[in-house]
N, C-alpha and C. Protein backbone atom coordinates (compact mmCIF):
# COMPACT_ATOMS: atom_id res chain seq x y z
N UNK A 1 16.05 -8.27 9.62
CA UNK A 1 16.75 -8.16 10.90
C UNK A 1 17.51 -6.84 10.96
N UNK A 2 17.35 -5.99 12.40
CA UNK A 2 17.82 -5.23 12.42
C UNK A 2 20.21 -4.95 12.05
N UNK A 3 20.43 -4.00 11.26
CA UNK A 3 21.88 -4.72 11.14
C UNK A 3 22.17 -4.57 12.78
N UNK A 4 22.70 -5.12 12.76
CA UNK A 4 23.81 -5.27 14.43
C UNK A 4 24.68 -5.88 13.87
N UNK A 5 25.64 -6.42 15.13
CA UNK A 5 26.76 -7.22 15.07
C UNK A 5 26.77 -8.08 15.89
N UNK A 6 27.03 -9.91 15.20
CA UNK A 6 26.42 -10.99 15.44
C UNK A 6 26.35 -11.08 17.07
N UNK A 7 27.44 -10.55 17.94
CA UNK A 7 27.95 -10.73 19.25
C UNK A 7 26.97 -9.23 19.93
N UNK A 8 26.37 -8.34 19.61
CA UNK A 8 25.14 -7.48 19.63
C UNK A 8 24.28 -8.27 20.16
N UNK A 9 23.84 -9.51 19.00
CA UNK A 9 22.68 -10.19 18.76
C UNK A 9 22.26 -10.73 19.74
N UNK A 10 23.69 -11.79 20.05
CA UNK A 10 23.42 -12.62 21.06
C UNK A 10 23.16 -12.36 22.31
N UNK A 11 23.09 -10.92 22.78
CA UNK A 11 22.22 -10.53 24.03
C UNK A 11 21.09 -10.97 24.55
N UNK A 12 19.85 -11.22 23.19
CA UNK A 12 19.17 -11.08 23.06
C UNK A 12 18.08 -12.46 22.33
N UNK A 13 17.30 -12.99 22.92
CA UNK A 13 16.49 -14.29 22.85
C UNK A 13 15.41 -14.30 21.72
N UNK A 14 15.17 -15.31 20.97
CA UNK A 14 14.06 -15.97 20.53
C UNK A 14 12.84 -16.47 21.61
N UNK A 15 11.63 -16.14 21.47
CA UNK A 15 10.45 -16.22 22.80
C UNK A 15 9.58 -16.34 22.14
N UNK A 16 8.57 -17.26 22.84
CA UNK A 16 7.04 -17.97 21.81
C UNK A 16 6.07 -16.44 22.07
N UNK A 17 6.00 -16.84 20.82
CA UNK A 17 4.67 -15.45 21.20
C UNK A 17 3.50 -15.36 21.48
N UNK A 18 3.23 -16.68 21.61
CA UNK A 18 2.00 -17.06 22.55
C UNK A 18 2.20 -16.26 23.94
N UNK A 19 3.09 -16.38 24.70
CA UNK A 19 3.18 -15.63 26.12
C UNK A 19 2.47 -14.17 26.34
N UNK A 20 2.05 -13.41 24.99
CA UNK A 20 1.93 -12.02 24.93
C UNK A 20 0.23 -11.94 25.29
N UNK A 21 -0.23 -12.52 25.56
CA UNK A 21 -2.05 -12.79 25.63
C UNK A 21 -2.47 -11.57 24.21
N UNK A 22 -2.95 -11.32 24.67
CA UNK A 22 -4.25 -10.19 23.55
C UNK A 22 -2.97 -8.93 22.85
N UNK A 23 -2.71 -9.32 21.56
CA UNK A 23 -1.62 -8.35 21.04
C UNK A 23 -2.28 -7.20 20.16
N UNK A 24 -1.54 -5.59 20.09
CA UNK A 24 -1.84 -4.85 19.54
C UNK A 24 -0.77 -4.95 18.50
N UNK A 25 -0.44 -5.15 17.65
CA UNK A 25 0.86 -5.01 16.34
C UNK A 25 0.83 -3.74 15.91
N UNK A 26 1.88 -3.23 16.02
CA UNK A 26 1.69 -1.84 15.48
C UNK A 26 2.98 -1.77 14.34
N UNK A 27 2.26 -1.39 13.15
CA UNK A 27 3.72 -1.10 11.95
C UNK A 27 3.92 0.31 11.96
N UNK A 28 5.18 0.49 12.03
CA UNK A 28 5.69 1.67 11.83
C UNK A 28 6.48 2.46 10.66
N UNK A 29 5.79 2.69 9.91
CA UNK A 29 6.18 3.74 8.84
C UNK A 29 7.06 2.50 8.02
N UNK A 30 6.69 1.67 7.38
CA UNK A 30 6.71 0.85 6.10
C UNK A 30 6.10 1.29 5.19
N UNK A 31 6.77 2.00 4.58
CA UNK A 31 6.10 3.28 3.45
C UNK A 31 7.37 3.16 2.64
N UNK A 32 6.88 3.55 1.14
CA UNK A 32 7.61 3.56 0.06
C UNK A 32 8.24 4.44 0.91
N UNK A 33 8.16 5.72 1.36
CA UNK A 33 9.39 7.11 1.18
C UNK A 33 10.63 6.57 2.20
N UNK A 34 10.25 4.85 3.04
CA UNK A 34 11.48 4.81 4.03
C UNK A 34 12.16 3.46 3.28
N UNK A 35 11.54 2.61 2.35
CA UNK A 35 11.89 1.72 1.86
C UNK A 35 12.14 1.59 0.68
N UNK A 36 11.17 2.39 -0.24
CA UNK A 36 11.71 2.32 -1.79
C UNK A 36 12.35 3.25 -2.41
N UNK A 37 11.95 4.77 -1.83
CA UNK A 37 12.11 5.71 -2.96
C UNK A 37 12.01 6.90 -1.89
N UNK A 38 12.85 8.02 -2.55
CA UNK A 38 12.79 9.08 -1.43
C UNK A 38 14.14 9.76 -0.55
N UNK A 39 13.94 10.52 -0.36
CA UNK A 39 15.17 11.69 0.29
C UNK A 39 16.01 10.25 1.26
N UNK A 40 14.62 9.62 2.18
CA UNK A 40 14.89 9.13 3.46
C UNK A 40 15.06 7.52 3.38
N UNK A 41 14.76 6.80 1.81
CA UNK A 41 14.79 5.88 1.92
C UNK A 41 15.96 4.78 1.60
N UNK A 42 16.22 3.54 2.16
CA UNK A 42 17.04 2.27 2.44
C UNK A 42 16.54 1.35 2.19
N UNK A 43 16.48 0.56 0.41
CA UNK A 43 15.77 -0.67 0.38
C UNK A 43 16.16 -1.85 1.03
N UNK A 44 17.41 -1.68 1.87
CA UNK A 44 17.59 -2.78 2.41
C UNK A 44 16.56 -3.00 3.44
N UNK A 45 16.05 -1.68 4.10
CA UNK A 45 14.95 -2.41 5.33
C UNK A 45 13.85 -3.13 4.72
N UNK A 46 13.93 -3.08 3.67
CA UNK A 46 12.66 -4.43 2.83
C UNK A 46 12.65 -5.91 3.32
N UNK A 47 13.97 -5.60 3.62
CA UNK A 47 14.47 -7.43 3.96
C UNK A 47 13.59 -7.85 5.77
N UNK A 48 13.22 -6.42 6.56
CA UNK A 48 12.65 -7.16 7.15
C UNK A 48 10.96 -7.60 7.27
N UNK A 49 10.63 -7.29 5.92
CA UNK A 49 9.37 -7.69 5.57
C UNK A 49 8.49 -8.99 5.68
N UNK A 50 9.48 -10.01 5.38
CA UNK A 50 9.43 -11.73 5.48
C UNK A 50 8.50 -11.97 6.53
N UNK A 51 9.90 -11.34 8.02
CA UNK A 51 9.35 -11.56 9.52
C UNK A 51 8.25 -10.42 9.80
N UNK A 52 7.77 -9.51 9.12
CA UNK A 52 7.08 -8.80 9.76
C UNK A 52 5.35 -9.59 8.92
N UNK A 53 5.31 -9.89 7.79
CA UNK A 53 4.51 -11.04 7.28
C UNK A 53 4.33 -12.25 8.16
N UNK A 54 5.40 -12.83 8.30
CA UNK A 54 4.87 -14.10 9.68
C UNK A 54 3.96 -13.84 10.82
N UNK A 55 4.58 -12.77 11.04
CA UNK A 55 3.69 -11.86 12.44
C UNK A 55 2.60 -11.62 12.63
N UNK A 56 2.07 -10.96 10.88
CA UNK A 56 0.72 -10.80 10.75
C UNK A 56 -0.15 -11.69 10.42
N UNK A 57 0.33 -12.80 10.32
CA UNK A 57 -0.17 -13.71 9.62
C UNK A 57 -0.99 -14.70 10.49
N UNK A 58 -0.43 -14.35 12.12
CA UNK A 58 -0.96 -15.29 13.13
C UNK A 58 -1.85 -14.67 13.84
N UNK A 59 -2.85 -13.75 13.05
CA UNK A 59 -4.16 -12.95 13.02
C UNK A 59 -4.22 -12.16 14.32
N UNK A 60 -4.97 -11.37 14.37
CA UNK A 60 -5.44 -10.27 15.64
C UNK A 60 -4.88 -8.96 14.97
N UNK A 61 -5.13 -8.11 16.37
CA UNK A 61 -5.29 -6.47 15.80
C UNK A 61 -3.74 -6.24 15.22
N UNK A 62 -3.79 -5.55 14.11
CA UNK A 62 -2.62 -4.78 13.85
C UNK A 62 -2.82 -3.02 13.40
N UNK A 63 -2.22 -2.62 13.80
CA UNK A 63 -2.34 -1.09 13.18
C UNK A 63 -1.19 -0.09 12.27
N UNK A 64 -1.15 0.39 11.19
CA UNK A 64 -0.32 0.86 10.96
C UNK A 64 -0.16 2.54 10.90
N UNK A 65 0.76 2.35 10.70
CA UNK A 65 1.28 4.14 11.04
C UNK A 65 1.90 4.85 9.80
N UNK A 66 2.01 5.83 9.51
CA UNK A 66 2.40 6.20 8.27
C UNK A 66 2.95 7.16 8.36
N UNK A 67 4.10 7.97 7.90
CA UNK A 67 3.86 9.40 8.36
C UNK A 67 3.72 9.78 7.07
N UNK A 68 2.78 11.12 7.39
CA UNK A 68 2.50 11.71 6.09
C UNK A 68 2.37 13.15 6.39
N UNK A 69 2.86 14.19 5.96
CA UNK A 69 3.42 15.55 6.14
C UNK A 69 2.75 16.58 4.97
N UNK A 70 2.57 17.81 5.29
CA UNK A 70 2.23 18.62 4.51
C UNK A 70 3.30 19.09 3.83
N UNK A 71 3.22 20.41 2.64
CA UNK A 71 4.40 20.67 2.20
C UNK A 71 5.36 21.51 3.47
N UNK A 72 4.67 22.04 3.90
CA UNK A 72 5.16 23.08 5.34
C UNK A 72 5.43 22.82 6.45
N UNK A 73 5.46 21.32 6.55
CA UNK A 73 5.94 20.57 7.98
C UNK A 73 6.79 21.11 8.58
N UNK A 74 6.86 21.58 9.78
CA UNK A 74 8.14 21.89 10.39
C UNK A 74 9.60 20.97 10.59
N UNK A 75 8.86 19.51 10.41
CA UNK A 75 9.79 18.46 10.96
C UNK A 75 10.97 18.60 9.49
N UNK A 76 10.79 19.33 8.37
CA UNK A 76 11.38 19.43 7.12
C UNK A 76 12.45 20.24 7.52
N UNK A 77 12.40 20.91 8.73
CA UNK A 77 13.47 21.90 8.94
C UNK A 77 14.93 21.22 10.14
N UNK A 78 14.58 19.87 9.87
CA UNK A 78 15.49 18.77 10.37
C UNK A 78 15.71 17.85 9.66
N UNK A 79 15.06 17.02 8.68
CA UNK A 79 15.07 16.29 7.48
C UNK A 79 14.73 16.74 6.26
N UNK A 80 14.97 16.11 5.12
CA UNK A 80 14.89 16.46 4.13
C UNK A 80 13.55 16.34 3.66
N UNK A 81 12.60 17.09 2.89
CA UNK A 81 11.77 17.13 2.62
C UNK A 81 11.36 15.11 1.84
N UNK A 82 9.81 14.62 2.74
CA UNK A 82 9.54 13.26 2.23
C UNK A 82 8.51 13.12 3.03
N UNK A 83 7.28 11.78 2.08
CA UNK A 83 6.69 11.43 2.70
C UNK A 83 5.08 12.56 2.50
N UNK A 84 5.12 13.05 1.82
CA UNK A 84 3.91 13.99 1.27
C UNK A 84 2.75 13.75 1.48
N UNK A 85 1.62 14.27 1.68
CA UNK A 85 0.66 13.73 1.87
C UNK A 85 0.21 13.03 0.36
N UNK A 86 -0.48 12.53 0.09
CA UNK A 86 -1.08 12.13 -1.21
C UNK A 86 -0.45 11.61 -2.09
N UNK A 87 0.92 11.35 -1.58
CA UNK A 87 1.92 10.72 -2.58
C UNK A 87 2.38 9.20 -2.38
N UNK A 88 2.53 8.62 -3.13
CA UNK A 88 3.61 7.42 -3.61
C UNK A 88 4.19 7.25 -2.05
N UNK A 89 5.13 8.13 -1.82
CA UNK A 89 6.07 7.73 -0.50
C UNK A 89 5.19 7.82 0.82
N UNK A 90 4.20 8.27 0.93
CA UNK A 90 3.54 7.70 2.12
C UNK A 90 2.62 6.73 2.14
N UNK A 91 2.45 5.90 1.53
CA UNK A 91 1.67 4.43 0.99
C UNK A 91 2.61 3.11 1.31
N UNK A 92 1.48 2.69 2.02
CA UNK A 92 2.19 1.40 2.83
C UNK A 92 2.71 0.44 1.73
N UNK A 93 4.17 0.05 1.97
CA UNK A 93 4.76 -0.65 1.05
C UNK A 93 3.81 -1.75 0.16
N UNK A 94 4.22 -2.47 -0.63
CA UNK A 94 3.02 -3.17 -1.71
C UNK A 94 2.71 -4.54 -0.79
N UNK A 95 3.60 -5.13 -0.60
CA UNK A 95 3.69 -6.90 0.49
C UNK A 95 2.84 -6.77 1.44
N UNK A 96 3.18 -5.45 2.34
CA UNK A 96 2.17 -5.52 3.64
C UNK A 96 0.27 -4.99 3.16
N UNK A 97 -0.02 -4.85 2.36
CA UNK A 97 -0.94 -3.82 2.13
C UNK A 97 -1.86 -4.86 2.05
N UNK A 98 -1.84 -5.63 1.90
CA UNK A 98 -3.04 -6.72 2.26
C UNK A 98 -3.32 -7.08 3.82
N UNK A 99 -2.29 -6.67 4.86
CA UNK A 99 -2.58 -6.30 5.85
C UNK A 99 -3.16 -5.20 6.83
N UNK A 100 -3.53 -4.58 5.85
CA UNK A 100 -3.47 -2.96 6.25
C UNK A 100 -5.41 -3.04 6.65
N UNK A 101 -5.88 -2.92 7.69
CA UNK A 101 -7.34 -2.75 8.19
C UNK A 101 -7.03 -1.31 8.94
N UNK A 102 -6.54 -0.79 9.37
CA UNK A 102 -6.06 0.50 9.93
C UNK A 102 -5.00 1.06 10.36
N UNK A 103 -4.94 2.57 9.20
CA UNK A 103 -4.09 3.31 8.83
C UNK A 103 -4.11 4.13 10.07
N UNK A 104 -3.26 5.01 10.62
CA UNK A 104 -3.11 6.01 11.65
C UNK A 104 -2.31 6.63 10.31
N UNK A 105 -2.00 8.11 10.92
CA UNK A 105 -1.08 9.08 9.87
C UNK A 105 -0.37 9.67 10.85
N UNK A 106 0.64 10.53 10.68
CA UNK A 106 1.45 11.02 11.88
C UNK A 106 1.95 12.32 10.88
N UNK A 107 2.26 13.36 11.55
CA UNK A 107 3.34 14.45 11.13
C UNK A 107 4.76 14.92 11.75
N UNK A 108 4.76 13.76 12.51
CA UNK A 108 6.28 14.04 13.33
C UNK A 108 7.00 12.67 13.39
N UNK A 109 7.92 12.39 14.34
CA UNK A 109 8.80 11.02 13.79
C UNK A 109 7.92 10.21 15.30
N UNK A 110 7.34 11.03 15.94
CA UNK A 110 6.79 10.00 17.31
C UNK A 110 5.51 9.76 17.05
N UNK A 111 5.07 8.27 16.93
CA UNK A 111 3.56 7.85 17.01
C UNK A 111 2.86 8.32 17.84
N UNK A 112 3.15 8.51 19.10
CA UNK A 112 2.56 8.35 20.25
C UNK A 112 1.98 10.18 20.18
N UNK A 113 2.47 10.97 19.57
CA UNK A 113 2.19 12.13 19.80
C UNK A 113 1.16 12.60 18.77
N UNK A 114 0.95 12.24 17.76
CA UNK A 114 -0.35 11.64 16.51
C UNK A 114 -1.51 11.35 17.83
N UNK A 115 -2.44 12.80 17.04
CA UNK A 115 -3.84 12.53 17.70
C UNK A 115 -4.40 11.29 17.06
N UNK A 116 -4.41 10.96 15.89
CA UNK A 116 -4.65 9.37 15.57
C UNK A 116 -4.08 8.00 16.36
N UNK A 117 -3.24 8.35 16.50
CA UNK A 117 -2.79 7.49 17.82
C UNK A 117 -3.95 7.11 18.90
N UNK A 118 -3.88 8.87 20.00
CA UNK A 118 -4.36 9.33 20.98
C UNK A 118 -6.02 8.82 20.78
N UNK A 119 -5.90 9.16 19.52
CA UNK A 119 -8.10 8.44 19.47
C UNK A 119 -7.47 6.82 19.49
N UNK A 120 -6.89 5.80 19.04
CA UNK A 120 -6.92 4.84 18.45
C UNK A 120 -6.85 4.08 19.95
N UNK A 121 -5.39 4.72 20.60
CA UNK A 121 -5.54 4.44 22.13
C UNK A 121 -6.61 4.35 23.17
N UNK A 122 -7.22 5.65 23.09
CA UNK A 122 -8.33 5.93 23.98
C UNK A 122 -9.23 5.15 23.92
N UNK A 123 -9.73 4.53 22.57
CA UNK A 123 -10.88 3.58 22.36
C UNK A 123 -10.46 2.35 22.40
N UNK A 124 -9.73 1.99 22.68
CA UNK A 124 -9.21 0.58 22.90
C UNK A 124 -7.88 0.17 23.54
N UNK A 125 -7.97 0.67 24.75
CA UNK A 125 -7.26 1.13 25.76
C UNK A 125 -6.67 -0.34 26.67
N UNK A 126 -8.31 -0.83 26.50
CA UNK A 126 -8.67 -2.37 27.73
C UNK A 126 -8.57 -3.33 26.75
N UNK A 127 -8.50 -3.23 25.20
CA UNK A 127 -8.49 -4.45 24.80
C UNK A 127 -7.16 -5.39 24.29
N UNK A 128 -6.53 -4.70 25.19
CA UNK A 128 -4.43 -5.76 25.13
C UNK A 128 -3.95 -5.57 26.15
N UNK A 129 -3.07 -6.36 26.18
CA UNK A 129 -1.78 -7.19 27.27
C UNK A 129 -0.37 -6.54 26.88
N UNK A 130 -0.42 -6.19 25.25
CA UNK A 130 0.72 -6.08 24.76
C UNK A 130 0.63 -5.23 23.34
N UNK A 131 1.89 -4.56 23.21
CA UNK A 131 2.04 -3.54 22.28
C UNK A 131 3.42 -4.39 21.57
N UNK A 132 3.06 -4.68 20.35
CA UNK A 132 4.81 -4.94 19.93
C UNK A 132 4.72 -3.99 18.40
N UNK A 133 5.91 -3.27 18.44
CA UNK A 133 6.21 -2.30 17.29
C UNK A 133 7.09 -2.81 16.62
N UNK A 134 7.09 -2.55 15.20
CA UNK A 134 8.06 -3.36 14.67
C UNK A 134 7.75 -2.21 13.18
N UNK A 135 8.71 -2.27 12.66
CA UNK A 135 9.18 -1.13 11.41
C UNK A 135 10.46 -0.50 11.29
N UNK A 136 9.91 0.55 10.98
CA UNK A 136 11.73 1.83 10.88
C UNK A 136 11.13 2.87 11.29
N UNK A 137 12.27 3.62 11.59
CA UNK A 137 13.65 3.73 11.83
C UNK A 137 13.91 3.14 12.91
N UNK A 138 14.63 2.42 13.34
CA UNK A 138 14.84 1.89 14.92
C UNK A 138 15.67 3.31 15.96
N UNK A 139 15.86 3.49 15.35
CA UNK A 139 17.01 5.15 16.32
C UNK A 139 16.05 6.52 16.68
N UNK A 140 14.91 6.22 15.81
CA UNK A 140 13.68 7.79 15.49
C UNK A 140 12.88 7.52 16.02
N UNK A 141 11.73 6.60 15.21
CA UNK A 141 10.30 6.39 15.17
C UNK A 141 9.81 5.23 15.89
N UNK A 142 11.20 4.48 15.95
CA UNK A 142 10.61 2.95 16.62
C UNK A 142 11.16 3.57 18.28
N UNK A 143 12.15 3.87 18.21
CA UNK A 143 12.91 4.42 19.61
C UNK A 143 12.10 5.32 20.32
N UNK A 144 11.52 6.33 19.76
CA UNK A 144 10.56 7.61 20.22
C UNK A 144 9.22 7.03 20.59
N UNK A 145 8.79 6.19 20.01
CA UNK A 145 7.16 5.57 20.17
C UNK A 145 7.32 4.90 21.37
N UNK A 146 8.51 3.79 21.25
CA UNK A 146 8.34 2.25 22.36
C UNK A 146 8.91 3.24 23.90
N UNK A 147 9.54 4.34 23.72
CA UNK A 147 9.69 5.06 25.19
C UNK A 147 8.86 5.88 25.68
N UNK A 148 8.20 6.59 24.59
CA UNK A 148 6.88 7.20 24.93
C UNK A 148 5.68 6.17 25.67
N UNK A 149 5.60 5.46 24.66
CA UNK A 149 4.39 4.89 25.14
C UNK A 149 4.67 4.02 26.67
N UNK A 150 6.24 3.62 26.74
CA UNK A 150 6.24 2.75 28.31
C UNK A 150 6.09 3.45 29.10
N UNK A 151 6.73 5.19 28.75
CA UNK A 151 6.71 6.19 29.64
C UNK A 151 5.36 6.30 30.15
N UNK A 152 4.35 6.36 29.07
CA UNK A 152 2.87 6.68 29.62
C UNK A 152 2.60 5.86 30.45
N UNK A 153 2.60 4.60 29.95
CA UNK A 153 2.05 3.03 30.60
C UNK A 153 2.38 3.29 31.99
N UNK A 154 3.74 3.64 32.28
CA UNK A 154 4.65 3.58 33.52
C UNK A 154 3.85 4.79 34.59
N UNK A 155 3.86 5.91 33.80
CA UNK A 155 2.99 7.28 34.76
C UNK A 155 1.71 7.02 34.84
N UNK A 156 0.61 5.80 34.07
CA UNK A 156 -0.67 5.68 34.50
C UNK A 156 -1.05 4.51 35.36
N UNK A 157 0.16 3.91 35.53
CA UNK A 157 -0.24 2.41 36.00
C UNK A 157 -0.64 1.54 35.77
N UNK A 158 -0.79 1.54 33.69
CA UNK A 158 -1.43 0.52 32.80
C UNK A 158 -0.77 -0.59 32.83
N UNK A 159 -1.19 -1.89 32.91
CA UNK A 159 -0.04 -2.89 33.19
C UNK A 159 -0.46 -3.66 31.84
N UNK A 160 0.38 -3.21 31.13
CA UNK A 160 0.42 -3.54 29.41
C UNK A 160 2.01 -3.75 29.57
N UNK A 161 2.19 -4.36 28.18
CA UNK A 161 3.58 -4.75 27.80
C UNK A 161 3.82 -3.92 26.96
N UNK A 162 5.12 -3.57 26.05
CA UNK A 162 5.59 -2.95 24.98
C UNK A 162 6.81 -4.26 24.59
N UNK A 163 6.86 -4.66 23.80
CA UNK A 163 7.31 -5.72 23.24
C UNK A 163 8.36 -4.63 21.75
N UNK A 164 9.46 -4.98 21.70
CA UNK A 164 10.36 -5.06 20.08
C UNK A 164 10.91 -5.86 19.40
N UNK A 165 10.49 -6.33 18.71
CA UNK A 165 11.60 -7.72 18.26
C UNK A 165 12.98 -6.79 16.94
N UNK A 166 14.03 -7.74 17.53
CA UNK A 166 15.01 -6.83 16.39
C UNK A 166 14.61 -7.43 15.26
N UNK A 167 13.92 -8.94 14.75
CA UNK A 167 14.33 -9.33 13.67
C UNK A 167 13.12 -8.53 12.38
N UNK A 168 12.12 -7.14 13.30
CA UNK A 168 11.65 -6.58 12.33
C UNK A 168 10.97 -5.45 12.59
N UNK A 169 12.89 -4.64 12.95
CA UNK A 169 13.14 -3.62 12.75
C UNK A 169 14.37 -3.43 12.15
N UNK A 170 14.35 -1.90 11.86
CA UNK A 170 15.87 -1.56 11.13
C UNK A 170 15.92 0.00 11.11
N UNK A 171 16.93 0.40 10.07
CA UNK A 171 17.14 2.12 10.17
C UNK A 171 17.88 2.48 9.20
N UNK A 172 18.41 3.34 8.48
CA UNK A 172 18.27 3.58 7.12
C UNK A 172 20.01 3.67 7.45
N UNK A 173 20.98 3.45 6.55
CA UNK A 173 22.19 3.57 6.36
C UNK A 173 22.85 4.92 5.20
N UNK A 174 23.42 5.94 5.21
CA UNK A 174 24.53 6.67 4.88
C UNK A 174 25.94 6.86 5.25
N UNK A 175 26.40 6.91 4.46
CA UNK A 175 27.82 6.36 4.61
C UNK A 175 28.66 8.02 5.35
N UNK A 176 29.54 7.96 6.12
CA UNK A 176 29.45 8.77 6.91
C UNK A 176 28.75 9.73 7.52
N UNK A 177 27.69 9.63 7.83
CA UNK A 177 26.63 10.39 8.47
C UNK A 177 25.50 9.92 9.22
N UNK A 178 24.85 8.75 9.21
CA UNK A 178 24.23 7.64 9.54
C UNK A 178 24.38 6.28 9.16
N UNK A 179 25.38 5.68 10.52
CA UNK A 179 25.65 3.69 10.17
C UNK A 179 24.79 3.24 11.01
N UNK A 180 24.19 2.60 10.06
CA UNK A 180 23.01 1.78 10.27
C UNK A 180 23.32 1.54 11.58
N UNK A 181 24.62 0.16 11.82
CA UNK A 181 25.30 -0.86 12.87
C UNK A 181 25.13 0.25 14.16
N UNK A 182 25.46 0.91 14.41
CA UNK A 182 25.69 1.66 15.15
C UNK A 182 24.37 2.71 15.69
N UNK A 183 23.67 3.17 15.24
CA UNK A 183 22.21 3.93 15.71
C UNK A 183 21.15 2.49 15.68
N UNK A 184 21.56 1.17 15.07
CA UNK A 184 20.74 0.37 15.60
C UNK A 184 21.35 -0.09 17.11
N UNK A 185 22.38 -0.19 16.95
CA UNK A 185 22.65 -0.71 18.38
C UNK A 185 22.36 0.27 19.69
N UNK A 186 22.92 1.25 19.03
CA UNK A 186 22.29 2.17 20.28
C UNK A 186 20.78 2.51 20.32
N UNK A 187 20.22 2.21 19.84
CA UNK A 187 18.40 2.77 19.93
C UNK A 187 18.19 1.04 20.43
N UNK A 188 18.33 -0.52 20.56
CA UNK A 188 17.79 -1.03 20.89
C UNK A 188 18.10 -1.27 22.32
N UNK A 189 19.81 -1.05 22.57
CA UNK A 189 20.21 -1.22 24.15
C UNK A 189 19.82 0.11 25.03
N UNK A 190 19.09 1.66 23.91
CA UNK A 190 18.27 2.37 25.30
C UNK A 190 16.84 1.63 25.77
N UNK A 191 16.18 0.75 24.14
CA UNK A 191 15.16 0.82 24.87
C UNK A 191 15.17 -0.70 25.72
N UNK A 192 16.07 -1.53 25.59
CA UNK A 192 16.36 -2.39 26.89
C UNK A 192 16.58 -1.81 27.77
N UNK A 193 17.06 -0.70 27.60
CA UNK A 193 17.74 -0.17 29.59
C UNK A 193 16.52 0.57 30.27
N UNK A 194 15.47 0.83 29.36
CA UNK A 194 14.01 1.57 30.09
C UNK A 194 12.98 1.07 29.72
N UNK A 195 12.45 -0.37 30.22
CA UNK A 195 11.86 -1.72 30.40
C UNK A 195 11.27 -1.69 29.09
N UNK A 196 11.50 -1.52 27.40
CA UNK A 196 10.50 -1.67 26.45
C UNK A 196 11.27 -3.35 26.57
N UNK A 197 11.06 -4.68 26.20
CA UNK A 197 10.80 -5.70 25.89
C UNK A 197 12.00 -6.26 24.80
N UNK A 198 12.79 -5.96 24.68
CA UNK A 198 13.41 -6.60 23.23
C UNK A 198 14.10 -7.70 23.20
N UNK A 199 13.06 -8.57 22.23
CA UNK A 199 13.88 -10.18 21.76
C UNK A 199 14.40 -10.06 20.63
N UNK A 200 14.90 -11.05 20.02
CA UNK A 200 15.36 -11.18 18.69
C UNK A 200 14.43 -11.69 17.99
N UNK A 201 13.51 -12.62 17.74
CA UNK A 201 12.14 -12.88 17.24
C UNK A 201 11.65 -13.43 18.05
N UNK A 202 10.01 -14.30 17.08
CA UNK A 202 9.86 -15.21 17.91
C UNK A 202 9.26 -16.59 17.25
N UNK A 203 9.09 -17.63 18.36
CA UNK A 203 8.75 -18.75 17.35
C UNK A 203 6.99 -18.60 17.76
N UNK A 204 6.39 -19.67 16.80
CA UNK A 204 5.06 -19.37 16.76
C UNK A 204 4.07 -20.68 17.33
C-alpha cells in the first residue's frame, strides 16, 4: 500500500474488478534497482508485491516495464546513476517474474514515451476497456504514465479507462529530501483531479 495517511486513505474506495471488462495490467518498474538494491532503491515498496500478485493472478494481459538506461543516459543528469542495461537492477524483481510474458524497456521515467510502449500500444490498441498501472514511483513513473496516457486517450477520443489502485503502488522514501507520505499523496490526488481512476484496491 501506497504510504499515505489513514484519513488520505479514506477518500478513496475498494471496487470489484470485474467492472473493468477486458484489462491491460501494466507493471511499472518492479526492478531490483527500485526495490532491492541501488542509488534509487526502497525495500519497503516490496510490501506492495502481495497485492500486485493477487492481481495477476486473476489471469489476462499484463505487461511490464522496466527501465533500463545506457551508461550515458541523459536522465543521469537528474538522478543518480541506476538501472543499467544488462544488470541485476533492471531485472524484474524475483516474486513477480513468473509473471513476466512481456517486458517493454524504457530510458526515461515516462512509459508512455518508450517506443516499446508506442509499438505495444499500436498493436493492441482495440483489445481493452482498461489500463490499470500499478508499481513505483507513484510521484515519477506511475504519475507521468497514468497522465500521459489519459492525456492521449482524452485528445483521440479512445474510450478506454486508466485505472490506479493505491494498494499497489508506492515511492521511494529519504529522509529530508523525499517523504514518501507526502509525494505519495500529492501524485495520487493530481491524478484524481485529471480523470486517471484511483481506488484503494479491489475485491475479486
Amino acid at each position: 500500500m501506497a504510504r499515505v495517511s489513514d484519513s488520505f486513505l479514506k477518500q478513496y474506495a475498494t471496487v470489484p474488478f470485474g467492472q473493468y471488462g477486458k484489462v491491460c495490467v501494466v507493471v511499472v518498474d518492479m526492478i531490483n534497482g527500485f526495490v532491492k538494491e541501488g542509488a534509487l532503491a526502497d525495500p519497503k515498496i516490496m510490501e506492495i508485491i502481495p497485492a500486485i500478485e493477487t492481481l495477476l493472478k486473476q489471469g489476462g494481459d499484463c505487461v511490464f516495464v522496466a527501465d533500463t538506461h545506457e551508461p550515458n543516459a541523459l536522465e543521469f543528469r537528474s538522478y543518480p546513476p541506476h538501472c543499467l542495461k544488462d544488470s541485476e537492477e533492471s531485472e524484474i524483481v524475483a516474486p513477480l517474474q513468473p509473471y513476466v510474458k512481456t517486458k517493454l524497456t524504457k530510458n526515461s521515467t515516462c512509459t508512455f514515451t518508450s517506443p516499446n510502449w508506442q509499438a505495444y500500444y499500436a498493436a493492441h490498441q482495440n483489445d481493452y476497456d482498461t489500463f490499470v498501472i500499478v508499481g513505483c514511483c507513484t510521484d515519477i513513473c506511475i504519475l507521468q504514465f497514468a497522465l500521459t496516457l489519459r492525456a492521449y486517450l482524452n485528445e483521440k477520443q479512445i474510450d478506454q479507462r486508466v485505472v490506479v489502485p493505491i494498494s499497489m503502488i508506492d515511492t521511494y522514501h529519504i529522509d529530508q529530501v523525499h517523504d514518501a507520505y507526502a509525494c505519495n499523496a500529492f501524485a495520487i490526488a493530481n491524478m484524481a483531479g485529471n480523470a486517471v481512476e484511483v481506488v484503494k484496491d479491489f475485491t475479486y
